[in-house]
PDB file of N, CA and C in Angstrom:
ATOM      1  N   UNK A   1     188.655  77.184 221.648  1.00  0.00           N
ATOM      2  CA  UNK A   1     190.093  77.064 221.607  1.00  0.00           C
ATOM      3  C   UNK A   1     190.542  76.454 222.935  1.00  0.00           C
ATOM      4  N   UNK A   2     191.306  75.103 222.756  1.00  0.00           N
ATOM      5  CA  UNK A   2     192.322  75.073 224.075  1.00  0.00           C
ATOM      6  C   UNK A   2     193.299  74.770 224.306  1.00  0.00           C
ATOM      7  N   UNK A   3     194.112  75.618 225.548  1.00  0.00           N
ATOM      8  CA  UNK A   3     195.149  76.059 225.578  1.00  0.00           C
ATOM      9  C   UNK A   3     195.430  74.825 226.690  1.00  0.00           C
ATOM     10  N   UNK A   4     196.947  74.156 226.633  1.00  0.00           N
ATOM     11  CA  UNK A   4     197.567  73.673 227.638  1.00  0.00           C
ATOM     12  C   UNK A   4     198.575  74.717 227.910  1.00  0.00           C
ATOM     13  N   UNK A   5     198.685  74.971 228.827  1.00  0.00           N
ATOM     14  CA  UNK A   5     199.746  75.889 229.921  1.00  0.00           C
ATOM     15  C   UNK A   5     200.153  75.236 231.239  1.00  0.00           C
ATOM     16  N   UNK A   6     201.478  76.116 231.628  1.00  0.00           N
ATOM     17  CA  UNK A   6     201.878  75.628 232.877  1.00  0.00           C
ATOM     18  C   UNK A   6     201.829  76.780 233.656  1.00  0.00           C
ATOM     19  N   UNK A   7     200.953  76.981 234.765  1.00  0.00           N
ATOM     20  CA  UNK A   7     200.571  78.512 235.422  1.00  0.00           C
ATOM     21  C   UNK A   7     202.116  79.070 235.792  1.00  0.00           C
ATOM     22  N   UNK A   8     203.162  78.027 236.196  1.00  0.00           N
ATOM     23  CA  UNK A   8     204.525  79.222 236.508  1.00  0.00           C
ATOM     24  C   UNK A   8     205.031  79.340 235.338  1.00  0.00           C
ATOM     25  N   UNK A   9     204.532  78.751 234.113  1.00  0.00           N
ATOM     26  CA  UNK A   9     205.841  79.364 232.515  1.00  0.00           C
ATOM     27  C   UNK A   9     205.432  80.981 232.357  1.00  0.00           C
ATOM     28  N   UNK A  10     206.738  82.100 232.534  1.00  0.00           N
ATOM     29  CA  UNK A  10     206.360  82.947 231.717  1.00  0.00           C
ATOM     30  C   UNK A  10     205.843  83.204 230.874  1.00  0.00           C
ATOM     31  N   UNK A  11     206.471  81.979 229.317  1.00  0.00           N
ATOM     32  CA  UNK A  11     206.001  82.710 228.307  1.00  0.00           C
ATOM     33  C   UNK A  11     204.352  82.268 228.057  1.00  0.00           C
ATOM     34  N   UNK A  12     203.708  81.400 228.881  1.00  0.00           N
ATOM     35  CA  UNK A  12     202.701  81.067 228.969  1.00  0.00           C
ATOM     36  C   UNK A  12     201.661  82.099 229.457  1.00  0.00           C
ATOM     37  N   UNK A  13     201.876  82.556 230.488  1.00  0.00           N
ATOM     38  CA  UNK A  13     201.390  83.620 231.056  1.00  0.00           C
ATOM     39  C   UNK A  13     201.542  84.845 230.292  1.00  0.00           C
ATOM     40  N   UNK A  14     202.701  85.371 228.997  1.00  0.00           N
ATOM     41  CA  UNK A  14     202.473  86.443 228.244  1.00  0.00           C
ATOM     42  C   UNK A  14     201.361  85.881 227.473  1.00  0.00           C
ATOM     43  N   UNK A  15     201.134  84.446 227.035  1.00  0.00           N
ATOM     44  CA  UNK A  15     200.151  84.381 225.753  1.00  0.00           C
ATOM     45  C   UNK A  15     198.813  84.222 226.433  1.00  0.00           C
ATOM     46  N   UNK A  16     198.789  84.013 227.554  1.00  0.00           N
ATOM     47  CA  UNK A  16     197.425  84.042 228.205  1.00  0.00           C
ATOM     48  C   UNK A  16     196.784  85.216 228.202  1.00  0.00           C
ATOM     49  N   UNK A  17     198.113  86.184 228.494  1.00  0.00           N
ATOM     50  CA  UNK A  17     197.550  87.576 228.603  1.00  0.00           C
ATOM     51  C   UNK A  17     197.114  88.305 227.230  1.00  0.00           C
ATOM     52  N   UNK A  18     198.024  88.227 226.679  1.00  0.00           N
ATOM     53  CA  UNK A  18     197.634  88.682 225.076  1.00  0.00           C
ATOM     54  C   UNK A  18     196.097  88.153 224.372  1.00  0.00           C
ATOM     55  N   UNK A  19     196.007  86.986 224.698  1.00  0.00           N
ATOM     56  CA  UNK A  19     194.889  86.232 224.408  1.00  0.00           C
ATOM     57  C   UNK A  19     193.248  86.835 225.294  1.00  0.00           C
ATOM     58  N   UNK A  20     193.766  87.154 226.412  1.00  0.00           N
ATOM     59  CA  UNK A  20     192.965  88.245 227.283  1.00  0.00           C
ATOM     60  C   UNK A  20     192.915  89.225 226.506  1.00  0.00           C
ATOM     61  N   UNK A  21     193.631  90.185 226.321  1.00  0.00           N
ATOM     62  CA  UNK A  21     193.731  91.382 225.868  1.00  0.00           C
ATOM     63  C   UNK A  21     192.929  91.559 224.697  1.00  0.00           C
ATOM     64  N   UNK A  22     193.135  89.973 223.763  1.00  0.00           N
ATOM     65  CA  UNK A  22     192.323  89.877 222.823  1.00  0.00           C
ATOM     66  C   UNK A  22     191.033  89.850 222.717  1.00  0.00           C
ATOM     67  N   UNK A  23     190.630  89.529 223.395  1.00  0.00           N
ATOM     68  CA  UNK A  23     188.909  89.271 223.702  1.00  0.00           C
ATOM     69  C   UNK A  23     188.659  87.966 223.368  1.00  0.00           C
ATOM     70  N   UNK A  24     189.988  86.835 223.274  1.00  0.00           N
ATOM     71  CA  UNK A  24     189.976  85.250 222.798  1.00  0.00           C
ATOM     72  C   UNK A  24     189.555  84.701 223.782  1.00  0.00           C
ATOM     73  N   UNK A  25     188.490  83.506 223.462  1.00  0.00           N
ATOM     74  CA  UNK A  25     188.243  83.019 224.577  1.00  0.00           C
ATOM     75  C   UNK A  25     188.747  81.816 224.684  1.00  0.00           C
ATOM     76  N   UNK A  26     188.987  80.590 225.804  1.00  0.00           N
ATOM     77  CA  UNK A  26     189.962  79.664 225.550  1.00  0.00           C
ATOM     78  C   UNK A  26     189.701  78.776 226.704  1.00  0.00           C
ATOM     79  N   UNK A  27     189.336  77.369 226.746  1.00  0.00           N
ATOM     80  CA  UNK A  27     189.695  76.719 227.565  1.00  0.00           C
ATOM     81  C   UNK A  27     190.714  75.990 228.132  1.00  0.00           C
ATOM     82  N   UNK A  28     191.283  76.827 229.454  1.00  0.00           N
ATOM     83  CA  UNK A  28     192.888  75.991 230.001  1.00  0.00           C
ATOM     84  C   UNK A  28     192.919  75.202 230.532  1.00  0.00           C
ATOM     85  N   UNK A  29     193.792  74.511 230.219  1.00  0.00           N
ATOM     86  CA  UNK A  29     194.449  73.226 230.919  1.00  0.00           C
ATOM     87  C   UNK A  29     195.996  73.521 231.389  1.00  0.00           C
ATOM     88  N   UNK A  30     196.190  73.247 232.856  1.00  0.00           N
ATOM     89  CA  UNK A  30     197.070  73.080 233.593  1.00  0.00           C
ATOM     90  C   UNK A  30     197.755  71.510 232.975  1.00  0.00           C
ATOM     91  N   UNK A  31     199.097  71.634 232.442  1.00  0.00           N
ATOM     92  CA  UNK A  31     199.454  70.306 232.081  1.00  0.00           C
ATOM     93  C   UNK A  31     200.006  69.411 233.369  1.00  0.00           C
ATOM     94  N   UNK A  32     199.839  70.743 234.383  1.00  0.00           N
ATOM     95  CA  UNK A  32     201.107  69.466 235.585  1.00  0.00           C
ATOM     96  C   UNK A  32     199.436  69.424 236.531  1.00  0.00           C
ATOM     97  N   UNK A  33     198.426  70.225 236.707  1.00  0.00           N
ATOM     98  CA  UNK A  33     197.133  69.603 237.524  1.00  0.00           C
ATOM     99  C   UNK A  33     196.288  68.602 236.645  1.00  0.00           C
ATOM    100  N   UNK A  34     195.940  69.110 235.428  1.00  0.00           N
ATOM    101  CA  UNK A  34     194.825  68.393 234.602  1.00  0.00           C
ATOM    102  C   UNK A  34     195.768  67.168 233.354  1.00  0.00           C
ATOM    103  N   UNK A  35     196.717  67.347 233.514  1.00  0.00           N
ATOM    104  CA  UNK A  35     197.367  66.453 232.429  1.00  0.00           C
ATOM    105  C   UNK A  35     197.002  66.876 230.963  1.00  0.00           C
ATOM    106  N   UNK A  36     197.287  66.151 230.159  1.00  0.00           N
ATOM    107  CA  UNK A  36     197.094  65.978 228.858  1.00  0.00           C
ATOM    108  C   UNK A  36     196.474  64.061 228.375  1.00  0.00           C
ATOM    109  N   UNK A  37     195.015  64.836 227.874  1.00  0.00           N
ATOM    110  CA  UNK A  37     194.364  63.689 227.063  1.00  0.00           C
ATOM    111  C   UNK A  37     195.088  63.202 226.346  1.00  0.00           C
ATOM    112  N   UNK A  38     194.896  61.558 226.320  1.00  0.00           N
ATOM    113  CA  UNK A  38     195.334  60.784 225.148  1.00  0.00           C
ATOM    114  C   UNK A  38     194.798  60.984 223.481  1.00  0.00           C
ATOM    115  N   UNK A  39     194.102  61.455 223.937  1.00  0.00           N
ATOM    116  CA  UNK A  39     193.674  61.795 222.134  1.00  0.00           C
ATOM    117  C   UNK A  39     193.993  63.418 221.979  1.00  0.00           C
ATOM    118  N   UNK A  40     194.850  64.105 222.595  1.00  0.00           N
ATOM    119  CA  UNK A  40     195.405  65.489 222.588  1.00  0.00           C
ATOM    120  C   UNK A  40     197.138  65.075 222.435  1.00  0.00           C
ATOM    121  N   UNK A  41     197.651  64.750 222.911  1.00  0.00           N
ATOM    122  CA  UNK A  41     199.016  63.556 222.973  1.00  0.00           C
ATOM    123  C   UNK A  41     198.785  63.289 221.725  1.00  0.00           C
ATOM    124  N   UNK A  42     197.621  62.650 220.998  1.00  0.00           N
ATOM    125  CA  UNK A  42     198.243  61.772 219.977  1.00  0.00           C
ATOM    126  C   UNK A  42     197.882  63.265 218.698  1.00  0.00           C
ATOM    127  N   UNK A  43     197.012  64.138 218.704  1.00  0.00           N
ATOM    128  CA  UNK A  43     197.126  65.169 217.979  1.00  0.00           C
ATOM    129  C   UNK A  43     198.059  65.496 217.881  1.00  0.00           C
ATOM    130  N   UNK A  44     198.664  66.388 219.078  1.00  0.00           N
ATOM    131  CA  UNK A  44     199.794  67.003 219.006  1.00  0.00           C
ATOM    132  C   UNK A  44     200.694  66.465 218.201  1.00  0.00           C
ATOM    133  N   UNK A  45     201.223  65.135 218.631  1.00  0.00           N
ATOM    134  CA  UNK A  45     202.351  64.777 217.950  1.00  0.00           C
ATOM    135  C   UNK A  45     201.920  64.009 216.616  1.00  0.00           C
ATOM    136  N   UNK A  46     201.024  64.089 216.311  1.00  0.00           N
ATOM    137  CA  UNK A  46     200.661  64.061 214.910  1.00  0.00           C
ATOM    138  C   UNK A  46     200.878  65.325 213.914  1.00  0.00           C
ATOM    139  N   UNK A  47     201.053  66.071 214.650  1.00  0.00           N
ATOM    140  CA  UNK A  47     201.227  67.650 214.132  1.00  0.00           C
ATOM    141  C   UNK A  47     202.440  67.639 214.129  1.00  0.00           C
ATOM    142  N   UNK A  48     203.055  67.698 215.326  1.00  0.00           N
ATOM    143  CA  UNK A  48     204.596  67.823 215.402  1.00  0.00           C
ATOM    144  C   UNK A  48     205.326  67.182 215.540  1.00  0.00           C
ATOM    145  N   UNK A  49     205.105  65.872 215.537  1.00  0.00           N
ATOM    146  CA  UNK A  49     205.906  64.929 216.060  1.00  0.00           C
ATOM    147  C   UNK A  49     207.059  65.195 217.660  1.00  0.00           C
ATOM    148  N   UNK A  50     208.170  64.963 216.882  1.00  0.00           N
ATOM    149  CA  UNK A  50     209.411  64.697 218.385  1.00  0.00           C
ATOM    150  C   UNK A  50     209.350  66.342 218.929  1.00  0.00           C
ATOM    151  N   UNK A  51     209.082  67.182 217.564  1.00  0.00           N
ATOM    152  CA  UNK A  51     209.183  69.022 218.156  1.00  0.00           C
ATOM    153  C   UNK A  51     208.098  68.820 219.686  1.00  0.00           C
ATOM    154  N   UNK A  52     207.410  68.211 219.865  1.00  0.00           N
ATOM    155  CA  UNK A  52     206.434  68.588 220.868  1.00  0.00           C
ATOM    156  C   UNK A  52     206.953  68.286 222.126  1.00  0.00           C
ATOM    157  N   UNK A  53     208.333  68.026 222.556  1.00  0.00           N
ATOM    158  CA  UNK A  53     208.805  67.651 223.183  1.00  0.00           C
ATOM    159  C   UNK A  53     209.610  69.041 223.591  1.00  0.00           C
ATOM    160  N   UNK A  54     209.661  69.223 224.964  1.00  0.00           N
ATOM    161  CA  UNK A  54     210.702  70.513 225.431  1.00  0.00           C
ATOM    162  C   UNK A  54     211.832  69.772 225.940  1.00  0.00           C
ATOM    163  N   UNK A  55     212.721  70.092 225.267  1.00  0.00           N
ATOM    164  CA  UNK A  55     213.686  69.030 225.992  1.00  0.00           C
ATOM    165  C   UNK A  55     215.002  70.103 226.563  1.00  0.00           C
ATOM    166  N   UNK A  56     214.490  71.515 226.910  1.00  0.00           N
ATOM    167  CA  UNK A  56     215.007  72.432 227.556  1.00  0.00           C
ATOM    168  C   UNK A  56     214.250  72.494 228.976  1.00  0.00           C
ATOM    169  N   UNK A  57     213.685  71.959 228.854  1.00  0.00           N
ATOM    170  CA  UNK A  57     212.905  71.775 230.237  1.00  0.00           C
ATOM    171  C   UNK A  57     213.735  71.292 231.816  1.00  0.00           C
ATOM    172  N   UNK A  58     213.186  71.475 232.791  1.00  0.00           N
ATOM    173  CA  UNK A  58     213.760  71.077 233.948  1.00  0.00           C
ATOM    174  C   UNK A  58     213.455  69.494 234.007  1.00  0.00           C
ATOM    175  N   UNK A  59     212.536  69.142 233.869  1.00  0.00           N
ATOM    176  CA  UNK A  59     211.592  67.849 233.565  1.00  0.00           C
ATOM    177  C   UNK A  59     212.490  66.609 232.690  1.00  0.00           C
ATOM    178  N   UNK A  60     212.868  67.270 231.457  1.00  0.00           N
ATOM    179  CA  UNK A  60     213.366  66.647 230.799  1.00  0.00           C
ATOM    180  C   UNK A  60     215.376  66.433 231.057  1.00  0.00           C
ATOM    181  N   UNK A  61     215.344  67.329 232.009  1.00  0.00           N
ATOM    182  CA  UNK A  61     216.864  67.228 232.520  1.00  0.00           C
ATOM    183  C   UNK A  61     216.855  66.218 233.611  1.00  0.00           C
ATOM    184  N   UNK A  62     215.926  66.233 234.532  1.00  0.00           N
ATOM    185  CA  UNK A  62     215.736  65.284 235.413  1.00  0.00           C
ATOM    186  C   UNK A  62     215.707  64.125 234.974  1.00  0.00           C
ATOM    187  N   UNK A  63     215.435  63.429 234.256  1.00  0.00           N
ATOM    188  CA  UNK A  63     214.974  62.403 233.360  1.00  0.00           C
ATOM    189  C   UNK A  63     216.068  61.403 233.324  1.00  0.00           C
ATOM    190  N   UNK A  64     216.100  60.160 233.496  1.00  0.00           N
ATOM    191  CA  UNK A  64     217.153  58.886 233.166  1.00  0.00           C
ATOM    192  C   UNK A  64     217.182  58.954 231.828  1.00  0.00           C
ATOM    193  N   UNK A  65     218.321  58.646 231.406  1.00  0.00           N
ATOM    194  CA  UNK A  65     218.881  57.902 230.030  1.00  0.00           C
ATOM    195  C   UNK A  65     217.516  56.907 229.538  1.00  0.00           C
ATOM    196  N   UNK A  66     217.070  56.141 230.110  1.00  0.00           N
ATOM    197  CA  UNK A  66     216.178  55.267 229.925  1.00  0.00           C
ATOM    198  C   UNK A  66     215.178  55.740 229.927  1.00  0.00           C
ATOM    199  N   UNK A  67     214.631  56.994 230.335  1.00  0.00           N
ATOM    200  CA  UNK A  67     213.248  57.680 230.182  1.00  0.00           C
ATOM    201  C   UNK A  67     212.866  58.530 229.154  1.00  0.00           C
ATOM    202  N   UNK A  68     214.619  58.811 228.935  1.00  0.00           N
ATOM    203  CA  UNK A  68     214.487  59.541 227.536  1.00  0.00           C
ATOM    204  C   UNK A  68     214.131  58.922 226.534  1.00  0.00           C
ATOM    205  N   UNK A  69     214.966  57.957 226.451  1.00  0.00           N
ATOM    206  CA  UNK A  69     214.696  56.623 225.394  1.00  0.00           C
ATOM    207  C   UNK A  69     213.399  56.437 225.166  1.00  0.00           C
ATOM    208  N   UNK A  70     212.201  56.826 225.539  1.00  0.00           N
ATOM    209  CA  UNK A  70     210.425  56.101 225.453  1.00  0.00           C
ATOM    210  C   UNK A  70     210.043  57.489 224.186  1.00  0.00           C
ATOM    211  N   UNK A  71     209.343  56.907 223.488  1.00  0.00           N
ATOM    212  CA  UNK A  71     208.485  57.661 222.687  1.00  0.00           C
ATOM    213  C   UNK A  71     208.234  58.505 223.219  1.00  0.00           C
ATOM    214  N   UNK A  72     208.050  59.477 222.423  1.00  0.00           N
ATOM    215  CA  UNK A  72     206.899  61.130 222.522  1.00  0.00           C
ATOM    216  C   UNK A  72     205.440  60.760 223.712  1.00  0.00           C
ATOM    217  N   UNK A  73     205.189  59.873 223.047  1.00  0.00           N
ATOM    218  CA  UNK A  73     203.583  59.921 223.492  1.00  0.00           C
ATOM    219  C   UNK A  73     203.955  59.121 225.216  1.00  0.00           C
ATOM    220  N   UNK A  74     204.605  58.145 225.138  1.00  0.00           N
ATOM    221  CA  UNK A  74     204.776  57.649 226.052  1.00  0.00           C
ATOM    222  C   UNK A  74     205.225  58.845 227.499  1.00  0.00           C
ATOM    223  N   UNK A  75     206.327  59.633 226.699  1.00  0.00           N
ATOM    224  CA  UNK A  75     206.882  60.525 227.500  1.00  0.00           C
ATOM    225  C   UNK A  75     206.225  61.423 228.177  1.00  0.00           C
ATOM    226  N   UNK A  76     205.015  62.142 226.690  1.00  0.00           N
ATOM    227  CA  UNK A  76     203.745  63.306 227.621  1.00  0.00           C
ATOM    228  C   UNK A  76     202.538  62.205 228.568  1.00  0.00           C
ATOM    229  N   UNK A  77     203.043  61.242 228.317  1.00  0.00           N
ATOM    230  CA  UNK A  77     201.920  60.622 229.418  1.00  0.00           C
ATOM    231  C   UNK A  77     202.731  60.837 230.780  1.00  0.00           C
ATOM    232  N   UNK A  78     203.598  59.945 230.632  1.00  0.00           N
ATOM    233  CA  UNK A  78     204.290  60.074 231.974  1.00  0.00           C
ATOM    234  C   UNK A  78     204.316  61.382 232.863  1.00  0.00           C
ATOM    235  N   UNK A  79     205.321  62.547 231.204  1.00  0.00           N
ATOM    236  CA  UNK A  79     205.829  63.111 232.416  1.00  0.00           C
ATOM    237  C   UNK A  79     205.013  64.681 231.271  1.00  0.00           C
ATOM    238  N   UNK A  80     203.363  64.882 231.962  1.00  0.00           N
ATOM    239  CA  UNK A  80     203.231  66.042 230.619  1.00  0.00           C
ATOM    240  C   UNK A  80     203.839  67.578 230.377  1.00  0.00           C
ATOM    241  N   UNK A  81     204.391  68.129 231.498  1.00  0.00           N
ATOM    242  CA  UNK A  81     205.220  69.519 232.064  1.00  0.00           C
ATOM    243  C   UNK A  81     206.308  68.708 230.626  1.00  0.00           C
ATOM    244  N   UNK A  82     206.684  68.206 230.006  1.00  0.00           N
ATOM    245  CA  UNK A  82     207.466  68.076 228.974  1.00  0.00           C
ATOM    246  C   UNK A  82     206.866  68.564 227.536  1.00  0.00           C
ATOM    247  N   UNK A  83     205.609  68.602 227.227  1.00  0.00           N
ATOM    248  CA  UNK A  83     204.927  69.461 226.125  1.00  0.00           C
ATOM    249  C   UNK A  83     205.771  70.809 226.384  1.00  0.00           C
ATOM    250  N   UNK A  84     206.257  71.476 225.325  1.00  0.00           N
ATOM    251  CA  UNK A  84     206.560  72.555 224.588  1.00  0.00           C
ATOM    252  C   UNK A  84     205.207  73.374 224.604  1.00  0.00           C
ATOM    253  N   UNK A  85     205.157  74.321 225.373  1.00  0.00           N
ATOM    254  CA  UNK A  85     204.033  75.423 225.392  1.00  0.00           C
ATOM    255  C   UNK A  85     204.454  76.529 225.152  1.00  0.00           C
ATOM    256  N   UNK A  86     203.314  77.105 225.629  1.00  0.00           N
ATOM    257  CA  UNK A  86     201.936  76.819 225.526  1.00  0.00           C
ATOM    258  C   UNK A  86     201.119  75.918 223.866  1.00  0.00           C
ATOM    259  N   UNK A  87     200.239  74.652 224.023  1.00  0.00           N
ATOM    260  CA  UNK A  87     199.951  74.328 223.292  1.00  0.00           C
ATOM    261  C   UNK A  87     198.494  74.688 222.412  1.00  0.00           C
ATOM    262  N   UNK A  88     198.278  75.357 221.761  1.00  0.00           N
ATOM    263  CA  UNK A  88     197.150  75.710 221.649  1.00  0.00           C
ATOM    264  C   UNK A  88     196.359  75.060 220.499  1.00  0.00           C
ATOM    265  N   UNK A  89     195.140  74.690 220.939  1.00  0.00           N
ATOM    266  CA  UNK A  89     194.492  74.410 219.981  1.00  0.00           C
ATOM    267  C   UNK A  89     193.295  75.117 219.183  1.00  0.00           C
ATOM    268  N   UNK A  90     193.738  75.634 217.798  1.00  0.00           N
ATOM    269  CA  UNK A  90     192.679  76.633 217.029  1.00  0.00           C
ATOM    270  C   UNK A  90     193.149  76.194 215.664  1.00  0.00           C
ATOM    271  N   UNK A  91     192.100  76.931 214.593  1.00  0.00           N
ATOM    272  CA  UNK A  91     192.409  77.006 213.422  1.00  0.00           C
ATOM    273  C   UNK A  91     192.412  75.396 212.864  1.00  0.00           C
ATOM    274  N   UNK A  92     191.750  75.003 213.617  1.00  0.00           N
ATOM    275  CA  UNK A  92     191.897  73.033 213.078  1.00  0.00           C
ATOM    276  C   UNK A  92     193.361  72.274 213.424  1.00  0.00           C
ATOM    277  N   UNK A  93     194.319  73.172 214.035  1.00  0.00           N
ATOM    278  CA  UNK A  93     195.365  72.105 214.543  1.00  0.00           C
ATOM    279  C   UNK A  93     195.900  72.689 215.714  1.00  0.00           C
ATOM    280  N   UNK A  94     197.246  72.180 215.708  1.00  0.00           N
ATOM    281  CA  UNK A  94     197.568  72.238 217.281  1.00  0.00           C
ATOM    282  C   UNK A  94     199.142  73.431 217.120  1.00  0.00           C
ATOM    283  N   UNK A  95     199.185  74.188 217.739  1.00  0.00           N
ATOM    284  CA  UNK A  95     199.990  75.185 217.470  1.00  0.00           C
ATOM    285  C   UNK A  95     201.336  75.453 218.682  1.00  0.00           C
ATOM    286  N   UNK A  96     202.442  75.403 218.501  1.00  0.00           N
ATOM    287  CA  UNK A  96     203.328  75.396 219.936  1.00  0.00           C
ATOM    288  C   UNK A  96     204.134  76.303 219.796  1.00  0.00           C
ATOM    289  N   UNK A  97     204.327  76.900 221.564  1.00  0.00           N
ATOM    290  CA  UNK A  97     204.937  77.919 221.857  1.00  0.00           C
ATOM    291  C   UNK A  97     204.262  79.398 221.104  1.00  0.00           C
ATOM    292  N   UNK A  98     204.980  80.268 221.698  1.00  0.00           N
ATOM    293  CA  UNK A  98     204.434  81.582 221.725  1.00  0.00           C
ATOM    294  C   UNK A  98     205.362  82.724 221.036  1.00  0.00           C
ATOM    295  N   UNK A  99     206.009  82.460 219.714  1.00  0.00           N
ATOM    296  CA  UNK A  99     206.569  83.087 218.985  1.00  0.00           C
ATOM    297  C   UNK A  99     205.490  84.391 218.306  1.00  0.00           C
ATOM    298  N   UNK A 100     206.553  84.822 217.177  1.00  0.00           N
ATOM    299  CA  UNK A 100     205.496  85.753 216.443  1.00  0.00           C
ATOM    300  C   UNK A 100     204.481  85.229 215.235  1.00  0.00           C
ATOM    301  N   UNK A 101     204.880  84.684 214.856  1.00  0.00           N
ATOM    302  CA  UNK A 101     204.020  83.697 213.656  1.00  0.00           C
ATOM    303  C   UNK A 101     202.569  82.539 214.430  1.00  0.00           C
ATOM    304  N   UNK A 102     203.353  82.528 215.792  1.00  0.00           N
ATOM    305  CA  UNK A 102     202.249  81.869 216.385  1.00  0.00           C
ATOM    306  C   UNK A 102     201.412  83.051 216.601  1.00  0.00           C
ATOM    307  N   UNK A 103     201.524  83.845 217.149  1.00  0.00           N
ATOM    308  CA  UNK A 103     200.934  84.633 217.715  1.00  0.00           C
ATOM    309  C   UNK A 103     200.081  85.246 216.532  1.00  0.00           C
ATOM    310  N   UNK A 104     200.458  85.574 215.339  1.00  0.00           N
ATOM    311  CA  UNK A 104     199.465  86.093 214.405  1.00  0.00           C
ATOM    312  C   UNK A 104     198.306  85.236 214.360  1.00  0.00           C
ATOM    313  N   UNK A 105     198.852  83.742 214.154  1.00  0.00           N
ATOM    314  CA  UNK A 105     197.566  82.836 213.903  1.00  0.00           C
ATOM    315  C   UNK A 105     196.511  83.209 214.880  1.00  0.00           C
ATOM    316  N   UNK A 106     197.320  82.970 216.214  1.00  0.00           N
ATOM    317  CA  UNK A 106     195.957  83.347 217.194  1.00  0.00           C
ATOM    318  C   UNK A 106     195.533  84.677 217.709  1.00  0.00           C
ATOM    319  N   UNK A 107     196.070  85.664 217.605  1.00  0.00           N
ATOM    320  CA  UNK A 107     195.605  86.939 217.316  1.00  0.00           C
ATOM    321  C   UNK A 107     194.919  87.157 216.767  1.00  0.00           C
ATOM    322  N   UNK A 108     196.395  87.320 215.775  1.00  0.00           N
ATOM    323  CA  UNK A 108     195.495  87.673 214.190  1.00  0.00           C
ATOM    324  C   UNK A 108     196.510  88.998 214.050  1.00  0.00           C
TER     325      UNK A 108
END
C-alpha cells in the first residue's frame, strides 16, 4: 500500500496512526519532500479526476488566476501539497482523504 501524506496535515497523521494501530503496512511518501510520480498523477486523476485537487488548501490560495487555469495533472506536478490527502493506494485504486467510508476500505 502507498500512502502520499503531508507530515504537518492533521488529518494525515490521524490516518497514519490508525493505519499503525492497524498492523497496515504502507509505503509513505512526503508529497512536498518526495513529490508525486507521473504515473501516480496520472492514476489518481484517472480515478478522480478534478476531485483530486484540494482547492481548500493554502497552496491553492496562493496560486495566480493563471495557475489555476492549468490542468489537474499539470497542477500536481507543479505544485503536489495540492493532492487532496492523504492519498492512498490499496484495493487496486487510489482512495482520497480520510473520511469514514475511506477508512473502512482501509481498515476494514
Amino acid at each position: 500500500m502507498r500512502v502520499y501524506c503531508l507530515k504537518t496535515c492533521d488529518t494525515c497523521r490521524k490516518a497514519l496512526k490508525a493505519m499503525d494501530a492497524a498492523g497496515i503496512a504502507y509505503d509513505l511518501r512526503d508529497v512536498r519532500g518526495d513529490g508525486i510520480t507521473g504515473a501516480d498523477i496520472a492514476a489518481i486523476l484517472a480515478a478522480h479526476g478534478e476531485a483530486a485537487i484540494n482547492r481548500a488548501s493554502t497552496t491553492w490560495r496562493g496560486l495566480s488566476e493563471a495557475e489555476k487555469a492549468l490542468g489537474p495533472g499539470a497542477l500536481l506536478a507543479a505544485h503536489p501539497t495540492l493532492l487532496k490527502r492523504p492519498a492512498i493506494n490499496a484495493a487496486g485504486g487510489w482512495l482520497l482523504g480520510w473520511k469514514p467510508d475511506i477508512q473502512a476500505k482501509v481498515i476494514g
